[in-house]
Protein backbone atom coordinates (compact mmCIF):
# COMPACT_ATOMS: atom_id res chain seq x y z
CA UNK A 1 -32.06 -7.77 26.57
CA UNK A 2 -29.25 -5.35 26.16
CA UNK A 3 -28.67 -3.65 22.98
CA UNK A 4 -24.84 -4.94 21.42
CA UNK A 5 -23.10 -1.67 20.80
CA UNK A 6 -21.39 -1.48 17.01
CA UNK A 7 -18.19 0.02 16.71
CA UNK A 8 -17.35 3.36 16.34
CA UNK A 9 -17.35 5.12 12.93
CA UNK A 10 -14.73 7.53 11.37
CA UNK A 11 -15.10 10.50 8.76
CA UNK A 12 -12.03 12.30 7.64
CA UNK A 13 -12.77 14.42 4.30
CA UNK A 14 -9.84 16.37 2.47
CA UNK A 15 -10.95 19.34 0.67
CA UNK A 16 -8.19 18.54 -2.14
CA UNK A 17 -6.64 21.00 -4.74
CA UNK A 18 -7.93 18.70 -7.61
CA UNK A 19 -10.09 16.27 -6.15
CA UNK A 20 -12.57 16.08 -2.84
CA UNK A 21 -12.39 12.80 -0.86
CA UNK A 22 -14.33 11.29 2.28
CA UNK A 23 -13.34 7.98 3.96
CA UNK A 24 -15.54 6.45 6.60
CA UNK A 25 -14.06 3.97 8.47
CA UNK A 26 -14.76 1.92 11.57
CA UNK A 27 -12.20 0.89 14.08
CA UNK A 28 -12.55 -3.01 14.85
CA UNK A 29 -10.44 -5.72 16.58
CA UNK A 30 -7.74 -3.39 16.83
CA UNK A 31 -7.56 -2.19 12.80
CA UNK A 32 -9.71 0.25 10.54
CA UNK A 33 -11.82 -1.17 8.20
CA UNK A 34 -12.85 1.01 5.85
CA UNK A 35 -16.59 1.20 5.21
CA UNK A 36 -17.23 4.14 2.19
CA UNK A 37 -14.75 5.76 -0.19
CA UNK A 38 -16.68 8.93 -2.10
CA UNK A 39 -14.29 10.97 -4.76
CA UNK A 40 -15.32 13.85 -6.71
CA UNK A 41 -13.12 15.90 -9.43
CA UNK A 42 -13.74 19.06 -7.96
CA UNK A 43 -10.29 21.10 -9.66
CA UNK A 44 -10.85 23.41 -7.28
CA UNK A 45 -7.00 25.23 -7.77
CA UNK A 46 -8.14 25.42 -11.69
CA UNK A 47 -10.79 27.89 -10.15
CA UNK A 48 -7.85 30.19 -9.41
CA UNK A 49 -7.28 33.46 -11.21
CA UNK A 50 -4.33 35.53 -11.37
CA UNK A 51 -5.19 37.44 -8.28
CA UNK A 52 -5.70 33.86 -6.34
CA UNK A 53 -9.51 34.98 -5.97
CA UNK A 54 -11.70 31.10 -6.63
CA UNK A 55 -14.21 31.58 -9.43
CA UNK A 56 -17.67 31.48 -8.57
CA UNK A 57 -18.04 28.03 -10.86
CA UNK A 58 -15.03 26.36 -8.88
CA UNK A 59 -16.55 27.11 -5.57
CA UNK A 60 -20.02 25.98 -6.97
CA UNK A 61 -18.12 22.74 -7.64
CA UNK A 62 -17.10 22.44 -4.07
CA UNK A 63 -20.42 23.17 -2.59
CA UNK A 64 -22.08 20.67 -4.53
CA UNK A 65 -19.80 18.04 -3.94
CA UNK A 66 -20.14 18.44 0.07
CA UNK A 67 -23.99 18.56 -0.18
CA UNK A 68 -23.34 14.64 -1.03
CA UNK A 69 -20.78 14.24 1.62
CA UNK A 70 -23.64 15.88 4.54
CA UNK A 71 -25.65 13.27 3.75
CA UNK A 72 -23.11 10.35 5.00
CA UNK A 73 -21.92 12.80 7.72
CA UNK A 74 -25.60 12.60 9.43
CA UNK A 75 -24.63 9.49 11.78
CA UNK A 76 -20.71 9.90 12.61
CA UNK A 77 -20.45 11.49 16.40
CA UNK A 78 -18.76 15.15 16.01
CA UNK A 79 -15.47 14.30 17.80
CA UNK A 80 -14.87 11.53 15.37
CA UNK A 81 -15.39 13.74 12.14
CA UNK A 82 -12.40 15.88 10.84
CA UNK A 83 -12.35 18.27 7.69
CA UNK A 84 -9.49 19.63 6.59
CA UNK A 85 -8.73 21.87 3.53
CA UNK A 86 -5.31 22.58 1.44
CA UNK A 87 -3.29 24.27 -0.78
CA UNK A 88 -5.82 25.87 -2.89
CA UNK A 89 -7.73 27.17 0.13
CA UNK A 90 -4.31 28.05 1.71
CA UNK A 91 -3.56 30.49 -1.05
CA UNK A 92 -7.27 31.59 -2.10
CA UNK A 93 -8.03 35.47 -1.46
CA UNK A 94 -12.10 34.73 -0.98
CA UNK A 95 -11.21 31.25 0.64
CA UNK A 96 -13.46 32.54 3.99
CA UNK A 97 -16.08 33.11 1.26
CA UNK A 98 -16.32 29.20 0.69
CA UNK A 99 -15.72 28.34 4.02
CA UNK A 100 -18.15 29.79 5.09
CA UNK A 101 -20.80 28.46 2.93
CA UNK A 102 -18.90 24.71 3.32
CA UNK A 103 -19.90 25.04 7.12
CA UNK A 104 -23.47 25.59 6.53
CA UNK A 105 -23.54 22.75 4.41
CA UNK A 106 -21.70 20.32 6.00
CA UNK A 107 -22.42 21.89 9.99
CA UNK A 108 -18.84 21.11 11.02
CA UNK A 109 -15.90 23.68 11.02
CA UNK A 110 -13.37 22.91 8.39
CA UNK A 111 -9.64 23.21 9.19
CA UNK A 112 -7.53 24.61 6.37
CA UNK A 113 -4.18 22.99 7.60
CA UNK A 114 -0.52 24.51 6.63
CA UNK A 115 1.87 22.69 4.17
CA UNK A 116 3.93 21.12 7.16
CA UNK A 117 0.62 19.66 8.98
CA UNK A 118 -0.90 18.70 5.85
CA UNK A 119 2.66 17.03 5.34
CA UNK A 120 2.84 15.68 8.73
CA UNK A 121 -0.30 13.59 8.55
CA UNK A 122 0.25 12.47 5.29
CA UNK A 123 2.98 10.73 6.70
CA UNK A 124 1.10 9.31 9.49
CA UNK A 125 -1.10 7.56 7.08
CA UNK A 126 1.78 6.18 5.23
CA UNK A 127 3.44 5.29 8.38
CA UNK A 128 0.05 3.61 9.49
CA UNK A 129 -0.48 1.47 6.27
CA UNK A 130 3.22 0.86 4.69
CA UNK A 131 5.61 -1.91 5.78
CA UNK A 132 9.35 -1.76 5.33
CA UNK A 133 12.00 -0.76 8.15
CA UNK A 134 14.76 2.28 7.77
CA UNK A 135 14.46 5.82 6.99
CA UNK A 136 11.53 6.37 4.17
CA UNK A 137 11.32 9.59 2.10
CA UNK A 138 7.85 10.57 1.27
CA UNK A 139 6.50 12.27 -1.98
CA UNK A 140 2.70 13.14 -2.68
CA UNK A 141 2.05 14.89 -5.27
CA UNK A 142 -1.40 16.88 -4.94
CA UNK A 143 -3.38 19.30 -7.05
CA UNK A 144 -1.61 22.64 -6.03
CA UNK A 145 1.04 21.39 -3.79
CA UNK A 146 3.52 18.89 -3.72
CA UNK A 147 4.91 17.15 0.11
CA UNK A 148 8.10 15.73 0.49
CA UNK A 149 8.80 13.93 4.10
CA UNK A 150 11.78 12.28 5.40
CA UNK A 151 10.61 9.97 8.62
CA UNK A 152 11.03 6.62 10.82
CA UNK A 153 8.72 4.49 12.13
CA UNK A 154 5.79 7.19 13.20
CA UNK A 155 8.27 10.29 13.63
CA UNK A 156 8.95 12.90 10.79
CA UNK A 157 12.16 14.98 10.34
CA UNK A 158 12.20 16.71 7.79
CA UNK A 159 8.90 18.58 6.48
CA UNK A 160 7.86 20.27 3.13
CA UNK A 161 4.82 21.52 1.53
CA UNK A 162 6.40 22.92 -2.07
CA UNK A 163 4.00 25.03 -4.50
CA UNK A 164 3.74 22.96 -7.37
CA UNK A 165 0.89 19.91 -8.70
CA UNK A 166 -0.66 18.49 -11.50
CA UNK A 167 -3.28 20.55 -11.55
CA UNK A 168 -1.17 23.67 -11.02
CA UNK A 169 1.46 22.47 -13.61
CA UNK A 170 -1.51 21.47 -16.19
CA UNK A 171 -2.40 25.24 -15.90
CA UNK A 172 1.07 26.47 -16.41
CA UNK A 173 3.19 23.95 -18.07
CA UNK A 174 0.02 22.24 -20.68
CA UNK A 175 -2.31 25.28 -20.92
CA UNK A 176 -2.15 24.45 -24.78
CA UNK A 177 -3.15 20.78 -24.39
CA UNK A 178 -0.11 19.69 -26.42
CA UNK A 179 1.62 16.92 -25.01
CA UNK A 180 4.61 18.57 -26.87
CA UNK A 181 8.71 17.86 -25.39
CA UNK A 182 8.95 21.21 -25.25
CA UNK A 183 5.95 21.19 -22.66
CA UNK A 184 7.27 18.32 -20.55
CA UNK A 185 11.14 19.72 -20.63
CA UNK A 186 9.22 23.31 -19.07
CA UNK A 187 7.26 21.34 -16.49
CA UNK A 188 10.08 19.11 -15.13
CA UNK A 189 12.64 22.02 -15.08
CA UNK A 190 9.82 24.52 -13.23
CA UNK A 191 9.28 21.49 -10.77
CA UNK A 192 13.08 21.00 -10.39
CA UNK A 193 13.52 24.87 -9.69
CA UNK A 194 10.77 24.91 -7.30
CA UNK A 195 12.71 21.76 -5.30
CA UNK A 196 16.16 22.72 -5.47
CA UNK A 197 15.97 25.50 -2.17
CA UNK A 198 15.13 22.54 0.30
CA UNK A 199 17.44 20.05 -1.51
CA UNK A 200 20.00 19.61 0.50
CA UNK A 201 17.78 18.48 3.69
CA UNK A 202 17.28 15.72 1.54
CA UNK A 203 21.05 14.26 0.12
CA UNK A 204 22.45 15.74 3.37
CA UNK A 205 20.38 13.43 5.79
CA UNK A 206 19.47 9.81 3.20
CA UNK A 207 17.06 7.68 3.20
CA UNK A 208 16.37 3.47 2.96
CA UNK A 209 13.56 3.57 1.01
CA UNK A 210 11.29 5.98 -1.04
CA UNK A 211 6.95 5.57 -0.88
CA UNK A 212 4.73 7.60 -3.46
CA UNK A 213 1.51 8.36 -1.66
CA UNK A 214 -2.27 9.59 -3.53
CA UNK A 215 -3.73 10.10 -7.05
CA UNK A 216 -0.19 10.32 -9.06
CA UNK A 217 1.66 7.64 -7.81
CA UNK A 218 -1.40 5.49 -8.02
CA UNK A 219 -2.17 6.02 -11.49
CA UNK A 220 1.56 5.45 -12.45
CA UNK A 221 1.34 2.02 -10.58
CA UNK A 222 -2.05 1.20 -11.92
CA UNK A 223 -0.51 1.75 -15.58
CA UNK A 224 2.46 -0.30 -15.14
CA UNK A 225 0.61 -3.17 -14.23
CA UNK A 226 -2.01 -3.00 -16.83
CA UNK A 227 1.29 -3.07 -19.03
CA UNK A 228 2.65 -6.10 -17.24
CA UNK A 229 5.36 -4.30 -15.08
CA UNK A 230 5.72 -4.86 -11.64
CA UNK A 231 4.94 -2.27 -9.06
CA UNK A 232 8.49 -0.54 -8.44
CA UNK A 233 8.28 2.60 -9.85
CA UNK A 234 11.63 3.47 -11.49
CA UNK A 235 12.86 6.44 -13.33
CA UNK A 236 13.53 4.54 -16.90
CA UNK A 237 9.81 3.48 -16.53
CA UNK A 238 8.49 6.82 -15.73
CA UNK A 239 10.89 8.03 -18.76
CA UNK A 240 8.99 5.48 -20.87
CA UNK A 241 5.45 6.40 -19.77
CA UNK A 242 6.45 10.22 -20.61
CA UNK A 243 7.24 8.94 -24.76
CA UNK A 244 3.91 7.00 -24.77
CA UNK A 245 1.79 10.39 -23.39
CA UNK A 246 4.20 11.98 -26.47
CA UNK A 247 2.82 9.90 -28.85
CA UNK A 248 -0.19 11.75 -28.95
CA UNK A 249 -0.52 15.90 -30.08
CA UNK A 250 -3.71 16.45 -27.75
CA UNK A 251 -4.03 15.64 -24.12
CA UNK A 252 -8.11 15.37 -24.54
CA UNK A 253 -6.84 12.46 -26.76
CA UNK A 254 -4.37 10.66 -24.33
CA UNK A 255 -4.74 6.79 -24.19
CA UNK A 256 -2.35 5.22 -22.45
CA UNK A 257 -3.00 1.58 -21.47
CA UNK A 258 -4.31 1.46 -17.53
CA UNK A 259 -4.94 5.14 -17.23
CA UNK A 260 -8.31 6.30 -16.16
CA UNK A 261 -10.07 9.23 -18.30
CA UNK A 262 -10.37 10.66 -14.99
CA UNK A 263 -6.69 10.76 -14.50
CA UNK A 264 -5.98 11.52 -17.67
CA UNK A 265 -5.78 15.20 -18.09
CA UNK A 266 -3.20 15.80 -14.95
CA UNK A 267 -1.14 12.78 -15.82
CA UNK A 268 1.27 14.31 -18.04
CA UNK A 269 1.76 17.01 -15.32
CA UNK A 270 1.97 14.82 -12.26
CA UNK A 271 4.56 12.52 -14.38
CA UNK A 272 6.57 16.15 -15.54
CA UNK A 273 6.62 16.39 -11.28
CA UNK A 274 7.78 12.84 -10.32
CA UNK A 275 10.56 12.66 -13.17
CA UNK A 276 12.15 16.32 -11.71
CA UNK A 277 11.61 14.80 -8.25
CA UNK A 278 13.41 11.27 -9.26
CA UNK A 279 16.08 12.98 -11.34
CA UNK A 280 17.09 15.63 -8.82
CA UNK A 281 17.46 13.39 -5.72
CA UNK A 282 18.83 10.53 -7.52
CA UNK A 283 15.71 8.14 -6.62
CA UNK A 284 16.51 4.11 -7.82
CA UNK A 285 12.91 2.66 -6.78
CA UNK A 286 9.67 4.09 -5.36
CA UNK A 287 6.38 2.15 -4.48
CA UNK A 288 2.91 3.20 -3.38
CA UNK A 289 2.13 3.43 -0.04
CA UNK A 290 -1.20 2.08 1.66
CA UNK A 291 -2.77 5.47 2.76
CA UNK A 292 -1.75 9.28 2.92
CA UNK A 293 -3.92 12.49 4.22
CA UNK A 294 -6.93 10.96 5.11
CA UNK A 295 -5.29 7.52 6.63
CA UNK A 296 -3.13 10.14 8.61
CA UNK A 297 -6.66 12.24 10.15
CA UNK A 298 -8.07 8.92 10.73
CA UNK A 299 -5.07 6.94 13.13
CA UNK A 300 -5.23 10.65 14.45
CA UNK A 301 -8.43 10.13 15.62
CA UNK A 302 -7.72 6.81 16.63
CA UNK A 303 -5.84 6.60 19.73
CA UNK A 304 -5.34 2.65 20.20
CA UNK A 305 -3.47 1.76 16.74
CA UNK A 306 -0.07 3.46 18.01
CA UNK A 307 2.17 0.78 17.20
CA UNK A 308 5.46 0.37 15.09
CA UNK A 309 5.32 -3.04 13.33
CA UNK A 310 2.19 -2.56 10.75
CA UNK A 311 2.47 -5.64 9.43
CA UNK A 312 2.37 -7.49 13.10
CA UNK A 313 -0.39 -5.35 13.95
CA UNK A 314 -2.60 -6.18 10.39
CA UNK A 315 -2.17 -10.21 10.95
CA UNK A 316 -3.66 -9.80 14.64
CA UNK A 317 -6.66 -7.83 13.56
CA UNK A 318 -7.05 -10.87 10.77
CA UNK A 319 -6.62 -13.05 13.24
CA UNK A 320 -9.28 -12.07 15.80
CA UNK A 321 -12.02 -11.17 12.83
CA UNK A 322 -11.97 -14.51 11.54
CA UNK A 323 -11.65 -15.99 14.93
CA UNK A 324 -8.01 -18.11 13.44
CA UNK A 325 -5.72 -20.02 15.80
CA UNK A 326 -3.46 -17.80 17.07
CA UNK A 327 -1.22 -20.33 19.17
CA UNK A 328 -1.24 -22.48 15.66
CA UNK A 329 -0.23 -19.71 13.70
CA UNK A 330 2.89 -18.78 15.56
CA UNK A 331 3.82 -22.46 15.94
CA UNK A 332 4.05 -22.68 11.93
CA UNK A 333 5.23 -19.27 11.94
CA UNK A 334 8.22 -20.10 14.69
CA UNK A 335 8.95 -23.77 12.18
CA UNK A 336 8.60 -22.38 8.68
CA UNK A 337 11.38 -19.29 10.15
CA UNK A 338 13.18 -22.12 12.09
CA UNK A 339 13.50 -24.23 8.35
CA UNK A 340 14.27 -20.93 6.90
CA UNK A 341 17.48 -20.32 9.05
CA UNK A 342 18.99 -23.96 8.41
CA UNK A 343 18.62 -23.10 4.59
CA UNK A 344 22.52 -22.10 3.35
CA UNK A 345 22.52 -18.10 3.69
CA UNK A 346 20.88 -15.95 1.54
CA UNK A 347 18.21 -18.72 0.32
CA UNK A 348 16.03 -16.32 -0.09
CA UNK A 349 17.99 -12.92 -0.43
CA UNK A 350 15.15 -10.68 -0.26
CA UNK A 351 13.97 -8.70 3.21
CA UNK A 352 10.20 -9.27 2.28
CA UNK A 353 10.60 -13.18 2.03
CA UNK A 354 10.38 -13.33 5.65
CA UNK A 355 7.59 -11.00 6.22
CA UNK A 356 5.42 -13.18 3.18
CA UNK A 357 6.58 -16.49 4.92
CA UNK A 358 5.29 -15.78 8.09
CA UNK A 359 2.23 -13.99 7.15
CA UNK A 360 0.83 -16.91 5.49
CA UNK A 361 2.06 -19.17 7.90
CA UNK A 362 -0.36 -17.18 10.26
CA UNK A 363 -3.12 -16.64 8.05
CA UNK A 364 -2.82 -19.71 5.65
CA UNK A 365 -6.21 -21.20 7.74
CA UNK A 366 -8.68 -18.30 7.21
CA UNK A 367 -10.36 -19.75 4.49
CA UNK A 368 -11.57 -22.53 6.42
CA UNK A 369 -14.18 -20.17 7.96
CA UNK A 370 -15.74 -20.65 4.93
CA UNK A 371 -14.75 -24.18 4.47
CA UNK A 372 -13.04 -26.98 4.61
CA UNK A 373 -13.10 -28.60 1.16
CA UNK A 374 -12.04 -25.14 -0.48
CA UNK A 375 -10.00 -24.04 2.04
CA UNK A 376 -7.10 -22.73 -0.12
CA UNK A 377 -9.35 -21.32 -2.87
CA UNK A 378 -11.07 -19.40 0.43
CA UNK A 379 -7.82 -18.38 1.76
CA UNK A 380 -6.61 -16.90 -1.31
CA UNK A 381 -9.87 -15.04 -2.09
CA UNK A 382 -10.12 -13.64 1.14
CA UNK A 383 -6.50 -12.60 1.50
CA UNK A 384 -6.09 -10.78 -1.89
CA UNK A 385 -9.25 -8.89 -1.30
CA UNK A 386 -8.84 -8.08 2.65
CA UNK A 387 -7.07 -4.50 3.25
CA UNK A 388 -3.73 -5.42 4.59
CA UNK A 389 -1.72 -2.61 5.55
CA UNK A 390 2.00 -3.06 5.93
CA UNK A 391 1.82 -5.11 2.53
CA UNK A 392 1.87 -4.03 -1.44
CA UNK A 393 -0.38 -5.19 -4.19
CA UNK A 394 2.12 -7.69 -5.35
CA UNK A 395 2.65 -8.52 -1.81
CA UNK A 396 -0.92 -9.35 -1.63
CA UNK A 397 -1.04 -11.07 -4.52
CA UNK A 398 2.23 -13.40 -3.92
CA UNK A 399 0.55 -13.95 -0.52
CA UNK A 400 -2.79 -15.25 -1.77
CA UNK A 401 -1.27 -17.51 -4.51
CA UNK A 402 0.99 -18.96 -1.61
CA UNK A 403 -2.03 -19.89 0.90
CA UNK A 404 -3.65 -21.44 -2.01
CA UNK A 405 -1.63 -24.04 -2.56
CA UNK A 406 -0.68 -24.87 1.50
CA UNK A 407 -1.79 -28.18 1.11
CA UNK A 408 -2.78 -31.22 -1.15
CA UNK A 409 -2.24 -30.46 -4.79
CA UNK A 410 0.79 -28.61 -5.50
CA UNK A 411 1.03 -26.10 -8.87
CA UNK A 412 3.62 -23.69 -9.83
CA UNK A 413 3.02 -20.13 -8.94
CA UNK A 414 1.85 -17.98 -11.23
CA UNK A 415 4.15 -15.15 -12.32
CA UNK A 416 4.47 -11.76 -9.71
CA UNK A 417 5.68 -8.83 -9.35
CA UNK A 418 6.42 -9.15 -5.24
CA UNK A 419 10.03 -11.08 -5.51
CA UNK A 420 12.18 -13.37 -7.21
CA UNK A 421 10.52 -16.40 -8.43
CA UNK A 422 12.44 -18.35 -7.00
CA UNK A 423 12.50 -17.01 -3.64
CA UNK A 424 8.17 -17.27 -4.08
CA UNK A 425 8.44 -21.06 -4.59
CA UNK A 426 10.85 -21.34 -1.72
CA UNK A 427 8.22 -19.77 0.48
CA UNK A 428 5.81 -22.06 -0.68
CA UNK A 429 7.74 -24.49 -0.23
CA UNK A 430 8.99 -24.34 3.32
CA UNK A 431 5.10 -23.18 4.48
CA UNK A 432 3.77 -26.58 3.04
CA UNK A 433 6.71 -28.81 4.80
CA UNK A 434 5.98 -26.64 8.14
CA UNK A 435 2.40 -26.98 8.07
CA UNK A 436 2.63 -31.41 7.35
CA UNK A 437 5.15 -31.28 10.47
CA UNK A 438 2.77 -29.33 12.94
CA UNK A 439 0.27 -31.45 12.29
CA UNK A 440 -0.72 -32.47 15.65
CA UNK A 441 -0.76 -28.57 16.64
CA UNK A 442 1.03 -28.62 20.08
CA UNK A 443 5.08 -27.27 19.45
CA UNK A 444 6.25 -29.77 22.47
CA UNK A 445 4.91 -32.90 19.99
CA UNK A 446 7.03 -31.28 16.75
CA UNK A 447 9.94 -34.06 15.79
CA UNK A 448 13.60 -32.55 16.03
CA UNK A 449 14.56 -31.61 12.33
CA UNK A 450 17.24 -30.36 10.07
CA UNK A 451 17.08 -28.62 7.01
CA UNK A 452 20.01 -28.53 4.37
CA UNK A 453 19.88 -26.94 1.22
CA UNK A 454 21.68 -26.69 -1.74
CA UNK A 455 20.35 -24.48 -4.64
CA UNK A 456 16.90 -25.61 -5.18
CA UNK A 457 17.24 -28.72 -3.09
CA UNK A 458 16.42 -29.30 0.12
CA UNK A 459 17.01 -32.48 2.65
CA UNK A 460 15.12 -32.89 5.50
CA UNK A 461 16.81 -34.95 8.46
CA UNK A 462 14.72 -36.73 11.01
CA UNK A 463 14.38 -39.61 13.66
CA UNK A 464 13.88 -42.74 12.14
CA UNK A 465 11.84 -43.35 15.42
CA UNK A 466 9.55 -40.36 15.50
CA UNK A 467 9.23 -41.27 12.04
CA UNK A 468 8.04 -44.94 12.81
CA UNK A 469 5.94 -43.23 15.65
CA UNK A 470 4.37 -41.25 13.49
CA UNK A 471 3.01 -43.11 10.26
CA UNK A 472 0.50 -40.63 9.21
CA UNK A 473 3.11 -37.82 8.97
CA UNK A 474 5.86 -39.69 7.30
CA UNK A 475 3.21 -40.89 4.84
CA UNK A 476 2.61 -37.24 3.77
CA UNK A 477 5.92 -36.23 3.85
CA UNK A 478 6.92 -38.90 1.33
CA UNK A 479 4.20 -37.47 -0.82
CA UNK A 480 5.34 -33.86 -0.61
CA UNK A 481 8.58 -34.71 -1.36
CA UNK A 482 7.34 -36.50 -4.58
CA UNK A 483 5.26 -33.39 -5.19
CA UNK A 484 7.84 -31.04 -5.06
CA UNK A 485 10.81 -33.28 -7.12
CA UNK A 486 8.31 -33.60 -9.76
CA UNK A 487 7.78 -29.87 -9.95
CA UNK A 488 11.75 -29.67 -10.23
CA UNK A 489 11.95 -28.51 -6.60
CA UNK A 490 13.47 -31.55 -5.26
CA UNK A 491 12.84 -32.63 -1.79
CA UNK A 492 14.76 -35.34 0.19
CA UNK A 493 13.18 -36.98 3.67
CA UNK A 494 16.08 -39.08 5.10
CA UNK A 495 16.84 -40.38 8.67
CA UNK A 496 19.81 -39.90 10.97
């Protein structure tokens, strides 16, 4: 009996400027699921004297931390490991003297990449896991360095690796601990000095939208949740977040709601970085992006997931695990947009309704691999805990609230962060009227339809006779439409 062959597994590990990381990941039905996560604080730039020779305690730090990561490293083939190193071993004197001893340890070569590579496949990994279409400026702020990208779809254009990060600016800007203005007004106008040289690549070319990749931006989006903002980073917010860190004299004391003690002590540096970087190039909105340097060595590795529409690519993967109805999926998919474009214009104004409509029209069945009775509850679960790159956290959220409630009982959605709420309950609204009318799950048996709306109600138009044909339908349709007027959403079935 022959042996079934698992997939292949992945190692990148980023020897970081504040932090070391390793993701293992294994490539499967044509996405990367990631199978381990391992973080350590190493602070390996705080090691750094004023000669840029590492102390012997920082390097200590380092070593120990990759005599855990060996251990994991035991059963990945070589060609599908990759090691890199950054900033701080960029500028390190002794840096060969760690190297060296990181080899033995580990038994693979480490790569200390340059600010533009290092910048380069950061963007690959936000390219890899982000949705959104247009230009996108990149910003990741890291321990010692800070990388700013301009690209489209997979392709970079502008590149920058700048000297500056939170662990860095803790060391020159908060070497006192005091969480003082004085101290933030020295950080953000050292960071806005150290940006303005390579400014005008910036204003000079644009950009659509603006992603926040790794530990900073995550932590900022982490706290403005746990404070009941959405996700959309914004300069008053960030503003806000720098009076709260005020509030307290010591930074061994900081407590802001949603921040991690972990992150705490380069938070009020990485912040002092972000607001010069939002203030200088005039930044309305930023949110986090889905992946960053190691994402970007893995889909290096990975030569299969070249494609530009993340988000098509991420419901196919879905798809195939959980074995869903494909053909089913794009026929609700195909309706619900079909209802959508009879709607009066701008029904729902925002880009991402369309991308949230017709990702739970294809996925809105994956909890009945689980089961039937539950299948909503299942559907939601599943969806809000899967990875799904190409979508937010709110995103995922607003998408598993939607699935829930695809059928049968009908509640109002609970408040989100991913869109308007109106727009939400529209999307609810049009998947639950698409999925009664593909009920018998062939397109050529769909009735012909048409879809008027004004404000917040809509009036469905159909054949009397496929109507009469069709008893079970029209039976349910009646009933949505009570559901949905009762809910203030009203809902009129009437016959040409």
């Amino acid at each position: 009996m022959r042996q079934e062959v698992s997939s292949p597994l992945y190692a990148a590990i980023d020897l970081g400027s504040n932090s070391f990381h390793m993701l293992i990941v294994r490539h499967i039905d044509g996405s990367i699921q990631t199978m381990a996560k391992i973080k350590r604080k190493v602070r390996l730039a705080a090691g750094l004297d004023s000669n840029n020779r590492l102390s012997q305690e920082a390097m200590q730090r380092g070593w120990d931390c990759l005599s855990l990561f060996a251990e994991r490293l035991q059963d990945i083939d070589k060609q599908n490991i990759r090691i890199v190193g950054t900033a701080t071993l960029r500028t390190a004197t002794n840096a060969d003297i760690f190297l060296s001893h990181a080899k033995q340890i580990l038994g693979y070569e480490i790569e200390v990449i340059d600010g533009k590579e290092e910048a380069a496949t950061i963007y690959k990994g936000v390219a890899h896991t982000s949705g959104g279409c247009g230009r996108r400026l990149v910003v990741d702020i890291g321990g010692a360095s800070t990388e700013l990208i301009i690209g489209q779809g997979f392709d970079a254009q502008v590149l920058n690796s700048l000297k500056m990060g939170c662990v860095t600016w803790l060391e020159n800007h908060f070497k006192d601990r005091q969480l003082s203005a004085e101290n933030f007004e020295s950080a953000i106008a050292a960071a806005k000095k150290t940006l303005h040289p390579v400014l005008s690549q910036y204003t000079s070319i644009g950009w659509d939208v603006c992603v926040g990749a790794s530990g900073t931006v995550q932590a900022l989006q982490e706290i403005m949740l746990a404070q009941g903002m959405d996700e959309v980073i914004t300069h008053a917010k960030l503003k806000r977040l720098q009076k709260q860190a005020m509030l307290t004299d010591h930074l061994e004391e900081l407590e802001i709601e949603g921040l991690t003690l972990e992150r705490a002590l380069v938070f009020p540096s990485g912040l002092s970085i972000l607001i010069a970087i939002f203030e200088l190039l005039n930044i309305d909105s930023m949110t986090l992006s889905g992946g960053a340097l190691r994402e970007g060595l893995v889909y290096e590795m990975v030569d299969e997931l070249k494609q530009d529409n993340i988000q098509a690519r991420t419901i196919a993967s879905v798809q195939s695990r959980y074995q869903l109805d494909k053909a089913y999926g794009d026929q609700v998919a195909n309706l619900a947009g079909k209802l959508l474009h009879q709607c009066e214009d701008k029904w729902i104004p925002e880009a991402q309704g369309t991308a949230i409509l017709e990702a739970a029209a294809k996925l809105h069945e994956i909890g009945l691999t689980i089961d039937f009775k539950k299948g909503g509850d299942h559907s939601a679960y599943l969806l809000q805990h899967l990875d799904l790159p190409g979508y937010t956290r709110a995103q995922k959220q607003l998408l598993s609230e939607i699935v829930r409630r695809y059928r049968e009982n009908l509640t109002p959605l609970p408040a989100q962060h991913a869109m308007s709420a109106s727009s939400a309950a529209r999307v609810l609204r049009l998947l639950r009227v698409a999925v009664i009318l593909s009920h018998r799950r062939n397109p050529d048996l769909e009735p012909k339809i048409r879809l008027t709306s004004d404000k917040d109600e809509l009036t469905l138009i159909m054949s009397s006779r496929w109507l009469k044909a069709s008893p079970l339908i029209a039976a349910e349709l009646e009933i949505e439409a009570n559901r949905q007027s009762d809910l203030g959403w009203p809902l009129v079935i009437t016959t040409d």
